[in-house]
PDB file of N, CA and C in Angstrom:
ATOM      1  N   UNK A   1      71.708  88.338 186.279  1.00  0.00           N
ATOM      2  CA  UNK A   1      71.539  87.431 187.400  1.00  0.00           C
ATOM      3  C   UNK A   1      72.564  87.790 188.473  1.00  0.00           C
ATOM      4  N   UNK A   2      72.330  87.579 189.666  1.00  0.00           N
ATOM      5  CA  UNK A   2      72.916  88.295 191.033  1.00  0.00           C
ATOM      6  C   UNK A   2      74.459  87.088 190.680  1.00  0.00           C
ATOM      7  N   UNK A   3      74.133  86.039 191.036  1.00  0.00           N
ATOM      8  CA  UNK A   3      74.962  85.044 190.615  1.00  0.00           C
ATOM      9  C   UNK A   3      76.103  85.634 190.166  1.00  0.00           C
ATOM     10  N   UNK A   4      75.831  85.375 189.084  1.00  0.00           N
ATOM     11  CA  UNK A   4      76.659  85.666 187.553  1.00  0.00           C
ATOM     12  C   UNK A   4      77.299  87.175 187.856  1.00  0.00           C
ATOM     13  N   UNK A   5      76.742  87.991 188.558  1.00  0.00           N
ATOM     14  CA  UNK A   5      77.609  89.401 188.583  1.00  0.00           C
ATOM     15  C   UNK A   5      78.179  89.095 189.827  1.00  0.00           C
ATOM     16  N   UNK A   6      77.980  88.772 190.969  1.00  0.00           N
ATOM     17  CA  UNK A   6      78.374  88.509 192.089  1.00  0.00           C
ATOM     18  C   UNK A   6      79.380  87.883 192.712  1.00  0.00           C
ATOM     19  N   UNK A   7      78.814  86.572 192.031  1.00  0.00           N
ATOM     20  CA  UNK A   7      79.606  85.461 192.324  1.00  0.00           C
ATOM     21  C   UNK A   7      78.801  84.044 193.324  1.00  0.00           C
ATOM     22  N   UNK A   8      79.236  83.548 193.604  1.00  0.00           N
ATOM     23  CA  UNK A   8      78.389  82.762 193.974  1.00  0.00           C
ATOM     24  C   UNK A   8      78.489  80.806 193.649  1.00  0.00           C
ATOM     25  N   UNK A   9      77.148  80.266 194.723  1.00  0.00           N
ATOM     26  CA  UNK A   9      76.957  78.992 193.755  1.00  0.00           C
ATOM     27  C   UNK A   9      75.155  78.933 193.793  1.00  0.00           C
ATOM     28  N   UNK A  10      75.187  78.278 192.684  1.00  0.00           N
ATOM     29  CA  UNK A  10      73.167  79.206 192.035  1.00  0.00           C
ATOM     30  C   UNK A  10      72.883  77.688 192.427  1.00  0.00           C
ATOM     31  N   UNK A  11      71.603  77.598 193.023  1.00  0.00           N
ATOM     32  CA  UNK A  11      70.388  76.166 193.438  1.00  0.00           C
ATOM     33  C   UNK A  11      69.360  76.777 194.019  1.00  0.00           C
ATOM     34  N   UNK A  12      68.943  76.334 194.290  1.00  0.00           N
ATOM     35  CA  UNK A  12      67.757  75.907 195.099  1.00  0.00           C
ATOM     36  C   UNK A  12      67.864  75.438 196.280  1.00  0.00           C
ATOM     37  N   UNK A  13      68.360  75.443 197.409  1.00  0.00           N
ATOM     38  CA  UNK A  13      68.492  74.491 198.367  1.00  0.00           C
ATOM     39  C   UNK A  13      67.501  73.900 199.567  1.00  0.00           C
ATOM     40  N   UNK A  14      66.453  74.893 199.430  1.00  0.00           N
ATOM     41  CA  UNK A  14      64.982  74.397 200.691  1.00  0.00           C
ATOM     42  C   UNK A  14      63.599  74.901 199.827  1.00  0.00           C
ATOM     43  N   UNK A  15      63.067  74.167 198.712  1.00  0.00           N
ATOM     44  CA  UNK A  15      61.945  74.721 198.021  1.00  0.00           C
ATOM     45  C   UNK A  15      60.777  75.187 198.918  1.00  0.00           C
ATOM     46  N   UNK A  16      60.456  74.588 200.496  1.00  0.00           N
ATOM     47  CA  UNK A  16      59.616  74.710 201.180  1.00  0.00           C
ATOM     48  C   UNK A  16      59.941  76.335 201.809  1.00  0.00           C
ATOM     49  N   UNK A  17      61.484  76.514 202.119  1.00  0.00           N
ATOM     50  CA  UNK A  17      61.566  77.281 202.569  1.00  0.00           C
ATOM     51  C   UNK A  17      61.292  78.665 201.572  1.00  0.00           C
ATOM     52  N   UNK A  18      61.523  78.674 200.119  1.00  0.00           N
ATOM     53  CA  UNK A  18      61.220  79.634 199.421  1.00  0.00           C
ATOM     54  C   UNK A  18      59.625  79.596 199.479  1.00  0.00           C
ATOM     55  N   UNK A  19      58.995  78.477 199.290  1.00  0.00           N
ATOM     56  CA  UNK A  19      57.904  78.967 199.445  1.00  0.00           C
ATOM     57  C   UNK A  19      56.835  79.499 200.483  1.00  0.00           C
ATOM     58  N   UNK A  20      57.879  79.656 201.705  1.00  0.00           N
ATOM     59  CA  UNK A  20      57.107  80.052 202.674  1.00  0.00           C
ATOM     60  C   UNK A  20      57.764  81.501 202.608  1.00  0.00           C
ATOM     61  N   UNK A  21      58.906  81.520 202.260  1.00  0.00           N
ATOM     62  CA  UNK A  21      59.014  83.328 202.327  1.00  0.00           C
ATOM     63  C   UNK A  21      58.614  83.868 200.959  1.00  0.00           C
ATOM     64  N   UNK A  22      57.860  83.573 200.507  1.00  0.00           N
ATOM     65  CA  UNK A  22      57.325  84.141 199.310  1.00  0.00           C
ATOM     66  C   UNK A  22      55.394  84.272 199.390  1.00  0.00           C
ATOM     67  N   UNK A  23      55.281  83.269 200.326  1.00  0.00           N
ATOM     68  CA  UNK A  23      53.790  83.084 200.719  1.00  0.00           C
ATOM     69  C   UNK A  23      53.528  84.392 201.690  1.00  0.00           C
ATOM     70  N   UNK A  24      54.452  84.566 202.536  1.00  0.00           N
ATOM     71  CA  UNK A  24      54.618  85.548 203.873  1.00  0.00           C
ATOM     72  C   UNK A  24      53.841  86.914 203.138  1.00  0.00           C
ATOM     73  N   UNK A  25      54.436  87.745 202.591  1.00  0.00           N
ATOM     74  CA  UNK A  25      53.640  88.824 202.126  1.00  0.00           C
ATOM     75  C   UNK A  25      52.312  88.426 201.778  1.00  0.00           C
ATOM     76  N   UNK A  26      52.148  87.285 200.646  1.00  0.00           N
ATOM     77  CA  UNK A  26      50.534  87.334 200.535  1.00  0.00           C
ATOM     78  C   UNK A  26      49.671  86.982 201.726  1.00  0.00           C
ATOM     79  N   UNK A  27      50.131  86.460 202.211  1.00  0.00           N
ATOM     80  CA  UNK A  27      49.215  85.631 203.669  1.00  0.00           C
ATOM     81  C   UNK A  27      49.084  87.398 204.326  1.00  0.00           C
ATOM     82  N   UNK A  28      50.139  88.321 204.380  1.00  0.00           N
ATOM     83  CA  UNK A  28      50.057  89.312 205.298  1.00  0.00           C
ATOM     84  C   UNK A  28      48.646  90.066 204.248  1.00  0.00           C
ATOM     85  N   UNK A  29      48.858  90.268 202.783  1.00  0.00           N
ATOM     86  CA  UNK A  29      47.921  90.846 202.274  1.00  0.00           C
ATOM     87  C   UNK A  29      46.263  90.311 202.571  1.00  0.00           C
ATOM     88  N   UNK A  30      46.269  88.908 202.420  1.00  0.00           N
ATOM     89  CA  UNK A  30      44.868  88.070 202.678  1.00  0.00           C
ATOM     90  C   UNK A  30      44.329  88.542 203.859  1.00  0.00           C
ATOM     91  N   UNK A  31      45.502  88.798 204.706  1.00  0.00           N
ATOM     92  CA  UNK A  31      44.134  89.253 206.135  1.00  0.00           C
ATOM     93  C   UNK A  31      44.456  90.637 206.280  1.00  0.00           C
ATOM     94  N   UNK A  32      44.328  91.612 205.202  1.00  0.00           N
ATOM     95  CA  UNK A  32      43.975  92.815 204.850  1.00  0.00           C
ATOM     96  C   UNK A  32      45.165  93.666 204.665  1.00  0.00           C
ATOM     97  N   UNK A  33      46.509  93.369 205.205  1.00  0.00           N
ATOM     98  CA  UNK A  33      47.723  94.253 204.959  1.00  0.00           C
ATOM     99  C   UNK A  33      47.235  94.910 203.479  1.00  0.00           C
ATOM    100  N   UNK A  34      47.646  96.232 203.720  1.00  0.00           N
ATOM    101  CA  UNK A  34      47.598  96.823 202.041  1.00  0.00           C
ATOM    102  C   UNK A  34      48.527  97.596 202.025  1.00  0.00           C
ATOM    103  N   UNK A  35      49.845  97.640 203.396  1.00  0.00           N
ATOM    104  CA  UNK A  35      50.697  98.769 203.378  1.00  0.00           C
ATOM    105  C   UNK A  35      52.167  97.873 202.500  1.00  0.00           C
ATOM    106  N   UNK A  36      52.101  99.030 201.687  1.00  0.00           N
ATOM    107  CA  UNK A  36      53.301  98.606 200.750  1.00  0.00           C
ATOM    108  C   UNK A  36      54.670  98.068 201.084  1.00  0.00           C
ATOM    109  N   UNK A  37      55.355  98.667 202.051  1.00  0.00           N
ATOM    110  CA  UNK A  37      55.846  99.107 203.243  1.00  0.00           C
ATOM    111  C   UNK A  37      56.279  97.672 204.141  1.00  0.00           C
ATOM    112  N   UNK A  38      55.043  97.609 204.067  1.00  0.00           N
ATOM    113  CA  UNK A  38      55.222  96.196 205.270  1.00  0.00           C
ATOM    114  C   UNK A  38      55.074  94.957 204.455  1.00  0.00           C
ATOM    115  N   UNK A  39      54.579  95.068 203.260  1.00  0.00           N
ATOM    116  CA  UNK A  39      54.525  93.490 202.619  1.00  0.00           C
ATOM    117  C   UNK A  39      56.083  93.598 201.749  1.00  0.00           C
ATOM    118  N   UNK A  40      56.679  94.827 201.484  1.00  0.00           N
ATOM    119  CA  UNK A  40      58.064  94.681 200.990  1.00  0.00           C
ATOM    120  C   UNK A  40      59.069  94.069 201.760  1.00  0.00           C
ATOM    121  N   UNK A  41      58.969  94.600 203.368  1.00  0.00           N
ATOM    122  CA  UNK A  41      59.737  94.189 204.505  1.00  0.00           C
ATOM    123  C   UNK A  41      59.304  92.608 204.708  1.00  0.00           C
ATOM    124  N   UNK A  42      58.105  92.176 204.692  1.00  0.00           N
ATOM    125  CA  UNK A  42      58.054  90.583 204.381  1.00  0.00           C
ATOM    126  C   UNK A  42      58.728  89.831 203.634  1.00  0.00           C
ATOM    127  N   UNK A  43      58.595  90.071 202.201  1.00  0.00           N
ATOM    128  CA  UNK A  43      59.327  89.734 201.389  1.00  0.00           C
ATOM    129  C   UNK A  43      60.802  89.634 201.769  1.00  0.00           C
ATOM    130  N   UNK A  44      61.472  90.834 202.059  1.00  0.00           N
ATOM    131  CA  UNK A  44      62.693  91.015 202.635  1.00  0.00           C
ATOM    132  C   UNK A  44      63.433  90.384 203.453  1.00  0.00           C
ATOM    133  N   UNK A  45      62.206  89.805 204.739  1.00  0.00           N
ATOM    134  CA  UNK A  45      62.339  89.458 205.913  1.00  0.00           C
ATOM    135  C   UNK A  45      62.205  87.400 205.382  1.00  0.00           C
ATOM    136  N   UNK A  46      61.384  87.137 204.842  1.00  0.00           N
ATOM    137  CA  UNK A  46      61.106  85.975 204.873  1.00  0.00           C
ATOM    138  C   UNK A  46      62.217  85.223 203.608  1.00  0.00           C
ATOM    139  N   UNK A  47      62.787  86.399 202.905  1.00  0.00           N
ATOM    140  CA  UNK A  47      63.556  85.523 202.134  1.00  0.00           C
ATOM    141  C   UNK A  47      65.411  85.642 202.732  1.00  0.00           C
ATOM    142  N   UNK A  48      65.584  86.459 203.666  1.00  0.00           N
ATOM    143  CA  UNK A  48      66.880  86.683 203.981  1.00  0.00           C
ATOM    144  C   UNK A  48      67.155  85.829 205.382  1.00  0.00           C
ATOM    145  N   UNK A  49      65.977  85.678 205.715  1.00  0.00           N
ATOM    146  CA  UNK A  49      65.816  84.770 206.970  1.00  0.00           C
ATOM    147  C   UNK A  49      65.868  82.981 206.689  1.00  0.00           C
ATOM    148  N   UNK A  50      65.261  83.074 205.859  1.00  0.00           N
ATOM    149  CA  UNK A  50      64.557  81.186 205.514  1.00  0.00           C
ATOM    150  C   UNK A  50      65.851  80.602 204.430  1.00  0.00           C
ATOM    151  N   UNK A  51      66.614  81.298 204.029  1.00  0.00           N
ATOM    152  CA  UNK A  51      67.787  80.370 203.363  1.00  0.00           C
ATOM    153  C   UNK A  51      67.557  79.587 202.305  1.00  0.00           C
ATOM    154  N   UNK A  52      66.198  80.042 201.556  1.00  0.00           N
ATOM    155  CA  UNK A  52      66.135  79.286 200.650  1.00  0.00           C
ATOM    156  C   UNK A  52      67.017  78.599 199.506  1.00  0.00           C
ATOM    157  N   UNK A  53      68.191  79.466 199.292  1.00  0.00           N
ATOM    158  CA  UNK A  53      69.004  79.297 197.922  1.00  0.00           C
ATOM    159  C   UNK A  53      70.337  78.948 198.430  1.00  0.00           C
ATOM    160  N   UNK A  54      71.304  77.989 197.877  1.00  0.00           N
ATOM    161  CA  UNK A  54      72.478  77.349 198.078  1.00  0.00           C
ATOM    162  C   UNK A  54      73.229  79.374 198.469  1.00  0.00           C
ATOM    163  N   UNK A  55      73.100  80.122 197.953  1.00  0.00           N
ATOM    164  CA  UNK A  55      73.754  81.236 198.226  1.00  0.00           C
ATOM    165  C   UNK A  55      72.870  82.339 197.761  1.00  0.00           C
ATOM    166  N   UNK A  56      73.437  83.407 198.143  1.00  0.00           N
ATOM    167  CA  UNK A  56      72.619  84.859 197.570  1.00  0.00           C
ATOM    168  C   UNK A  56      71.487  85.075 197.904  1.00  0.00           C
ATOM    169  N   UNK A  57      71.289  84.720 199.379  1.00  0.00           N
ATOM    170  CA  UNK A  57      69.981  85.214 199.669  1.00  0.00           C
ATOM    171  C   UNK A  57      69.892  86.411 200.445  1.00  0.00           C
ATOM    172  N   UNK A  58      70.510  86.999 200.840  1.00  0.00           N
ATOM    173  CA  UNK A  58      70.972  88.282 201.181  1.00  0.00           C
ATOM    174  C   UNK A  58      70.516  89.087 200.071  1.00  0.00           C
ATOM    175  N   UNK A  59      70.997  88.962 198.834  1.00  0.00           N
ATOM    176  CA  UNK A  59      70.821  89.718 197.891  1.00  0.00           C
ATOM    177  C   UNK A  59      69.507  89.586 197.226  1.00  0.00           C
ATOM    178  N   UNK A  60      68.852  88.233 197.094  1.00  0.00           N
ATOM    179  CA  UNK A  60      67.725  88.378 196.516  1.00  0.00           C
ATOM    180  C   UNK A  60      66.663  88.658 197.369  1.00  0.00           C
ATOM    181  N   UNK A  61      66.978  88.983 198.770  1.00  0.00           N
ATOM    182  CA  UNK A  61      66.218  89.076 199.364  1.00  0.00           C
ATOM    183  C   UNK A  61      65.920  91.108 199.415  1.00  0.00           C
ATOM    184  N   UNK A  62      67.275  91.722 199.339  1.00  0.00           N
ATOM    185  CA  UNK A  62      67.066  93.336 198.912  1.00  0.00           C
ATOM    186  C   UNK A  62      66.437  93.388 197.291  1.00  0.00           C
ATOM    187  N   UNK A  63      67.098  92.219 196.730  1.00  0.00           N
ATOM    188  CA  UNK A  63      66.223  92.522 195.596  1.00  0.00           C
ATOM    189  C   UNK A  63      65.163  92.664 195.148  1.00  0.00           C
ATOM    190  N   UNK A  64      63.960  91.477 195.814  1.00  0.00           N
ATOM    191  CA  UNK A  64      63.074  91.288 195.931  1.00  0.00           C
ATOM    192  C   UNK A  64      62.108  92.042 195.862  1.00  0.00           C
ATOM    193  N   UNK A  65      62.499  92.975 197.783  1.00  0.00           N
ATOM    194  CA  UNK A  65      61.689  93.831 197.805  1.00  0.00           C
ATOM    195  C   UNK A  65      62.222  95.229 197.070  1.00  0.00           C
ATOM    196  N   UNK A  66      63.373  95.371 196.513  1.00  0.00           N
ATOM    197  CA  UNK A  66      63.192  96.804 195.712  1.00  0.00           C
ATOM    198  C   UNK A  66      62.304  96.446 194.456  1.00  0.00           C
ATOM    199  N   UNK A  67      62.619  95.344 193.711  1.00  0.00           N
ATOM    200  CA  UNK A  67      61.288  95.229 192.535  1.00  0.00           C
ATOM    201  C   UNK A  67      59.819  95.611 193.515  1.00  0.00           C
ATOM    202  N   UNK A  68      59.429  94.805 194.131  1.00  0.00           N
ATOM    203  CA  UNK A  68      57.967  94.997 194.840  1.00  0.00           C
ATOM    204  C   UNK A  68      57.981  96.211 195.063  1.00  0.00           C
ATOM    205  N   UNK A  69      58.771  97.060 195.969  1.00  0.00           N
ATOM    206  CA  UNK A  69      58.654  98.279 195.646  1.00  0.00           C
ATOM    207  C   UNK A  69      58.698  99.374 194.791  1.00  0.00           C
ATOM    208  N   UNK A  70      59.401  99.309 193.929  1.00  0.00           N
ATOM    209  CA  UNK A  70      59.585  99.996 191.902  1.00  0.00           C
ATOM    210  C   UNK A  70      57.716  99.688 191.735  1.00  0.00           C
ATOM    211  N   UNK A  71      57.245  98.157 191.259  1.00  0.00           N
ATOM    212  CA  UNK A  71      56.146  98.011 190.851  1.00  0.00           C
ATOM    213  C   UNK A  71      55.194  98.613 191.599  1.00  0.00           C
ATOM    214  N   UNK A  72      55.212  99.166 192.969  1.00  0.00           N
ATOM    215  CA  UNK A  72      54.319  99.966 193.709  1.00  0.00           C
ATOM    216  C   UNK A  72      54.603 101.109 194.410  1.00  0.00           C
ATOM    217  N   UNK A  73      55.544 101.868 193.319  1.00  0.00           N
ATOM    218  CA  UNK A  73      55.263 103.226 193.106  1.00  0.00           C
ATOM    219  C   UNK A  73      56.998 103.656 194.090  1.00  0.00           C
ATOM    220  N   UNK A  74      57.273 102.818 194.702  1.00  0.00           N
ATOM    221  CA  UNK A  74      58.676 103.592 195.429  1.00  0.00           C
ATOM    222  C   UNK A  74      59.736 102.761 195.050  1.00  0.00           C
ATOM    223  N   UNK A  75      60.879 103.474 195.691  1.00  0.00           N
ATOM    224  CA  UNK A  75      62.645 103.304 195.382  1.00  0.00           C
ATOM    225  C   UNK A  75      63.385 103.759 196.756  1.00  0.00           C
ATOM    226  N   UNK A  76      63.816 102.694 197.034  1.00  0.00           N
ATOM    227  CA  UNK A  76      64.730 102.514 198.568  1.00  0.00           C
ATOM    228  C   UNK A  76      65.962 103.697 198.285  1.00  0.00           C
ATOM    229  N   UNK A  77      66.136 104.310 198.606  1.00  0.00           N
ATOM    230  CA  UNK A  77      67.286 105.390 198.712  1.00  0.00           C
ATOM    231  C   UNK A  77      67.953 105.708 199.822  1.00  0.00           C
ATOM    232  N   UNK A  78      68.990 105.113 199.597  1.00  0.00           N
ATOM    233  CA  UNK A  78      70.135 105.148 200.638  1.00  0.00           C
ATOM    234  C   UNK A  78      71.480 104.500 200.485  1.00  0.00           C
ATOM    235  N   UNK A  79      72.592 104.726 201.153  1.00  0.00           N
ATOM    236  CA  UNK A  79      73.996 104.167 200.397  1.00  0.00           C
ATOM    237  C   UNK A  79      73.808 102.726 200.311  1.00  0.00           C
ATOM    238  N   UNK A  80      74.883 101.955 199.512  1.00  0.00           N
ATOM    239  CA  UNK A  80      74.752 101.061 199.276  1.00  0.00           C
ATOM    240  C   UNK A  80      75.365  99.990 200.612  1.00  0.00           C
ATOM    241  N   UNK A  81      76.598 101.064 201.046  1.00  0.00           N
ATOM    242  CA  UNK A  81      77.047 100.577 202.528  1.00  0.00           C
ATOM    243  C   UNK A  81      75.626 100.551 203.511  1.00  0.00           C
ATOM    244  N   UNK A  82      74.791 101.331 203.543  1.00  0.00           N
ATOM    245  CA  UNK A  82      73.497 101.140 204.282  1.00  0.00           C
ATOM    246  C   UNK A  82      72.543 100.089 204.532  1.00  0.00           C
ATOM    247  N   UNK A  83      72.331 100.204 202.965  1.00  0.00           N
ATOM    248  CA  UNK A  83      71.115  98.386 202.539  1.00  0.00           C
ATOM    249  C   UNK A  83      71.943  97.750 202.672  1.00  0.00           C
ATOM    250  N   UNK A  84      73.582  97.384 202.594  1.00  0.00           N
ATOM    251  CA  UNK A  84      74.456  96.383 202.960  1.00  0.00           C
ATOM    252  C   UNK A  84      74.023  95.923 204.803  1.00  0.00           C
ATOM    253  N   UNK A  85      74.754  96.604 205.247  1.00  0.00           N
ATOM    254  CA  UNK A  85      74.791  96.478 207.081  1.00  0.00           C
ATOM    255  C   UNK A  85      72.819  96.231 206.967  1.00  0.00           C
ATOM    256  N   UNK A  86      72.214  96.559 206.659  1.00  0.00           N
ATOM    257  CA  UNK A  86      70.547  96.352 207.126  1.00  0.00           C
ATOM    258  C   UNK A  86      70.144  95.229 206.775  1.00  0.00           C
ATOM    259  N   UNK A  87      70.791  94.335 205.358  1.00  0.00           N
ATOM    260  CA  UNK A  87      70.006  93.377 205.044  1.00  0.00           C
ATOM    261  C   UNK A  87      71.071  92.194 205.785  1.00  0.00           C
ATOM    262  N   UNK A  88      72.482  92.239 206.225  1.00  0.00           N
ATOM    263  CA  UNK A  88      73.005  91.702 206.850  1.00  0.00           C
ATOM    264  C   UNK A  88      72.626  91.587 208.186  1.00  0.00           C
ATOM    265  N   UNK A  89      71.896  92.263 209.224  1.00  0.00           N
ATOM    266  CA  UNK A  89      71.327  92.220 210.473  1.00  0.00           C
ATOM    267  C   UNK A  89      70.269  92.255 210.219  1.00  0.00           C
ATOM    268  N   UNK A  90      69.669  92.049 208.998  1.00  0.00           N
ATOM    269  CA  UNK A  90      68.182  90.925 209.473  1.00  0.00           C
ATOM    270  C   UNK A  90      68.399  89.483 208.946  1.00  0.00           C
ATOM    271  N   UNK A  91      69.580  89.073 207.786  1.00  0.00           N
ATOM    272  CA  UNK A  91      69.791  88.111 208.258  1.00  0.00           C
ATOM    273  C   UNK A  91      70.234  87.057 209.002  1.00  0.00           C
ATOM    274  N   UNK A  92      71.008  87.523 209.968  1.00  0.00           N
ATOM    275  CA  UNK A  92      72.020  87.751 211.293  1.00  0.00           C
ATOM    276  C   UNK A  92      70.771  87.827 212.290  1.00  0.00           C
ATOM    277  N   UNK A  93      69.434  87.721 212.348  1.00  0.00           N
ATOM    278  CA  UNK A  93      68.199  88.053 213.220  1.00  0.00           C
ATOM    279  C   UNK A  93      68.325  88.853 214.254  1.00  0.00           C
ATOM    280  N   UNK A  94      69.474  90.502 213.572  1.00  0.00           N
ATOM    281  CA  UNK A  94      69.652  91.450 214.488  1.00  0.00           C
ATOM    282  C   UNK A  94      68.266  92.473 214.748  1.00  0.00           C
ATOM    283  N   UNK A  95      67.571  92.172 213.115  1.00  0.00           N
ATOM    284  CA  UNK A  95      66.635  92.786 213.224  1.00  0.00           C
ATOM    285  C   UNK A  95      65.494  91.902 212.499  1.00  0.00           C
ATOM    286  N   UNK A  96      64.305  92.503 213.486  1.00  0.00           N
ATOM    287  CA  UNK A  96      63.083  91.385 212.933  1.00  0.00           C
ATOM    288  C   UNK A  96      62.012  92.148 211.975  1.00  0.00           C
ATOM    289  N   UNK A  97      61.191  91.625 211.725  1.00  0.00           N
ATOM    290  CA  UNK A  97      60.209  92.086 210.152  1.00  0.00           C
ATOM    291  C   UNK A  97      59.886  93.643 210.694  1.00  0.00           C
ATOM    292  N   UNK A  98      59.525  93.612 212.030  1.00  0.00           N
ATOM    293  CA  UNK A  98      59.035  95.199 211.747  1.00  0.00           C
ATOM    294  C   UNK A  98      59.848  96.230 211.566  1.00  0.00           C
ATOM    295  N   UNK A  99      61.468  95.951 212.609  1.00  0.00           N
ATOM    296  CA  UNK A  99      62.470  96.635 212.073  1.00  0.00           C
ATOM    297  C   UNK A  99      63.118  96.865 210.315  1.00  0.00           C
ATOM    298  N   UNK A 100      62.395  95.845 209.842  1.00  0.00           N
ATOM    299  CA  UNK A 100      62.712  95.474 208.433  1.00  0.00           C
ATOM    300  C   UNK A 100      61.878  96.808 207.442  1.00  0.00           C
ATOM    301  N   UNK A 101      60.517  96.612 207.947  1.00  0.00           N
ATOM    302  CA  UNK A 101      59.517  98.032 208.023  1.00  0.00           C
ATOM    303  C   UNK A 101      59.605  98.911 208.484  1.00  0.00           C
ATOM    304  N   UNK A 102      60.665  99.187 209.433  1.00  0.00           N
ATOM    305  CA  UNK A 102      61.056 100.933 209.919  1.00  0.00           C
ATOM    306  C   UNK A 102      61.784 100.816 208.882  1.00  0.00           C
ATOM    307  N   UNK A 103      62.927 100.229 208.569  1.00  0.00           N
ATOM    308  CA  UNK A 103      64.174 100.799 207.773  1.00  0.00           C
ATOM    309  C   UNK A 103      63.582 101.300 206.730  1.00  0.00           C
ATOM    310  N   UNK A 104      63.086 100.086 206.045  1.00  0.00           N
ATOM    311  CA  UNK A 104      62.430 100.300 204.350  1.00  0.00           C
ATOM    312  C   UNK A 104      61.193 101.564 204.139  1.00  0.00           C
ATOM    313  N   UNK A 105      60.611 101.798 205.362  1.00  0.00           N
ATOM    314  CA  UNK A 105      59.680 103.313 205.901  1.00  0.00           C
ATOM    315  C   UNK A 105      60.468 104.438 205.678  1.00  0.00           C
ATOM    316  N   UNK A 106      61.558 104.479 206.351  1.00  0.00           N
ATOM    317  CA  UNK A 106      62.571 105.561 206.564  1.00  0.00           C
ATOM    318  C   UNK A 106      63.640 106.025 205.253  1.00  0.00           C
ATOM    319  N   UNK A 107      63.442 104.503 204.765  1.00  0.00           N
ATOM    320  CA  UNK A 107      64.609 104.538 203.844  1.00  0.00           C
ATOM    321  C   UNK A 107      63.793 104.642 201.948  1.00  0.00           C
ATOM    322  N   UNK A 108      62.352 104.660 201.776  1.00  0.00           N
ATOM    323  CA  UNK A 108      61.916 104.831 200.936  1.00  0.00           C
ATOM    324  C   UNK A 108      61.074 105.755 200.278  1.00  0.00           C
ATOM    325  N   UNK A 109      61.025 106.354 199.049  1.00  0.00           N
ATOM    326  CA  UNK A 109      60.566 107.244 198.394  1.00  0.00           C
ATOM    327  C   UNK A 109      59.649 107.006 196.926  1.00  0.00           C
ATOM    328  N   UNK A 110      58.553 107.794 197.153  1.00  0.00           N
ATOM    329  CA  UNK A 110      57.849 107.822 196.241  1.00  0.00           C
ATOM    330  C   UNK A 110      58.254 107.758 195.013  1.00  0.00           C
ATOM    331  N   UNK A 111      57.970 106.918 193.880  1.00  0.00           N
ATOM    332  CA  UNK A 111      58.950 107.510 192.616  1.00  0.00           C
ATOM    333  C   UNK A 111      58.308 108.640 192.163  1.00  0.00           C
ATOM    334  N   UNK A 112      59.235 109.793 191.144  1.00  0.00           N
ATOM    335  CA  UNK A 112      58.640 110.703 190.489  1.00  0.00           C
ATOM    336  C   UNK A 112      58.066 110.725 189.438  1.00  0.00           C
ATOM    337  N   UNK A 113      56.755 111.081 189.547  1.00  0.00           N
ATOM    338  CA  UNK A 113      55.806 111.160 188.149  1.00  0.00           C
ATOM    339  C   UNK A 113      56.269 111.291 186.588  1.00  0.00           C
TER     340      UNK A 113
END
């Protein structure tokens, strides 16, 4: 748990708000999104933005989308100082969902067979 290695304080603090950044990718899939790419950067975007959790949403929000991405075939590669400063200026609303989708474009790789 991010928590527990991190540090932190673990809740829940806006259930509406998790469930709207968790809805965000599927709503993007329902009206046809199928790019991997861009429903990871949703994910990314809607959970680092909306504040759902008393803390660590920064983190579960890179987390998020690296699982979504592992389960569909890629792996974000880049320093850790990198995904640091990127997921901090989109939650800082330095950068918005599509910038969220250049980075994670630029910054991701197919896994190997």
């Amino acid at each position: 748990m991010q928590i527990e290695r991190f540090g932190g304080l673990a809740g829940l603090r806006d259930e509406g708000a998790l469930e709207s950044a968790l809805g965000r990718p599927m709503n993007k899939a329902h009206y046809g999104c199928d790019d991997v790419i861009e429903l990871a950067a949703a994910y990314l975007f809607g959970l680092a933005r909306n504040h759902a959790f008393v803390d660590g949403n920064k983190r579960i929000a890179i987390v998020a989308a690296g699982v979504f991405l592992l389960e569909n075939g890629y792996e974000i590669e880049t320093t850790d100082a990198n995904l640091y400063a990127f997921v901090l200026a989109v939650a800082a609303g330095e950068i918005d969902e599509g910038g969220a989708a250049r980075f994670l474009r630029d910054f991701s790789v197919p896994l190997s067979p």
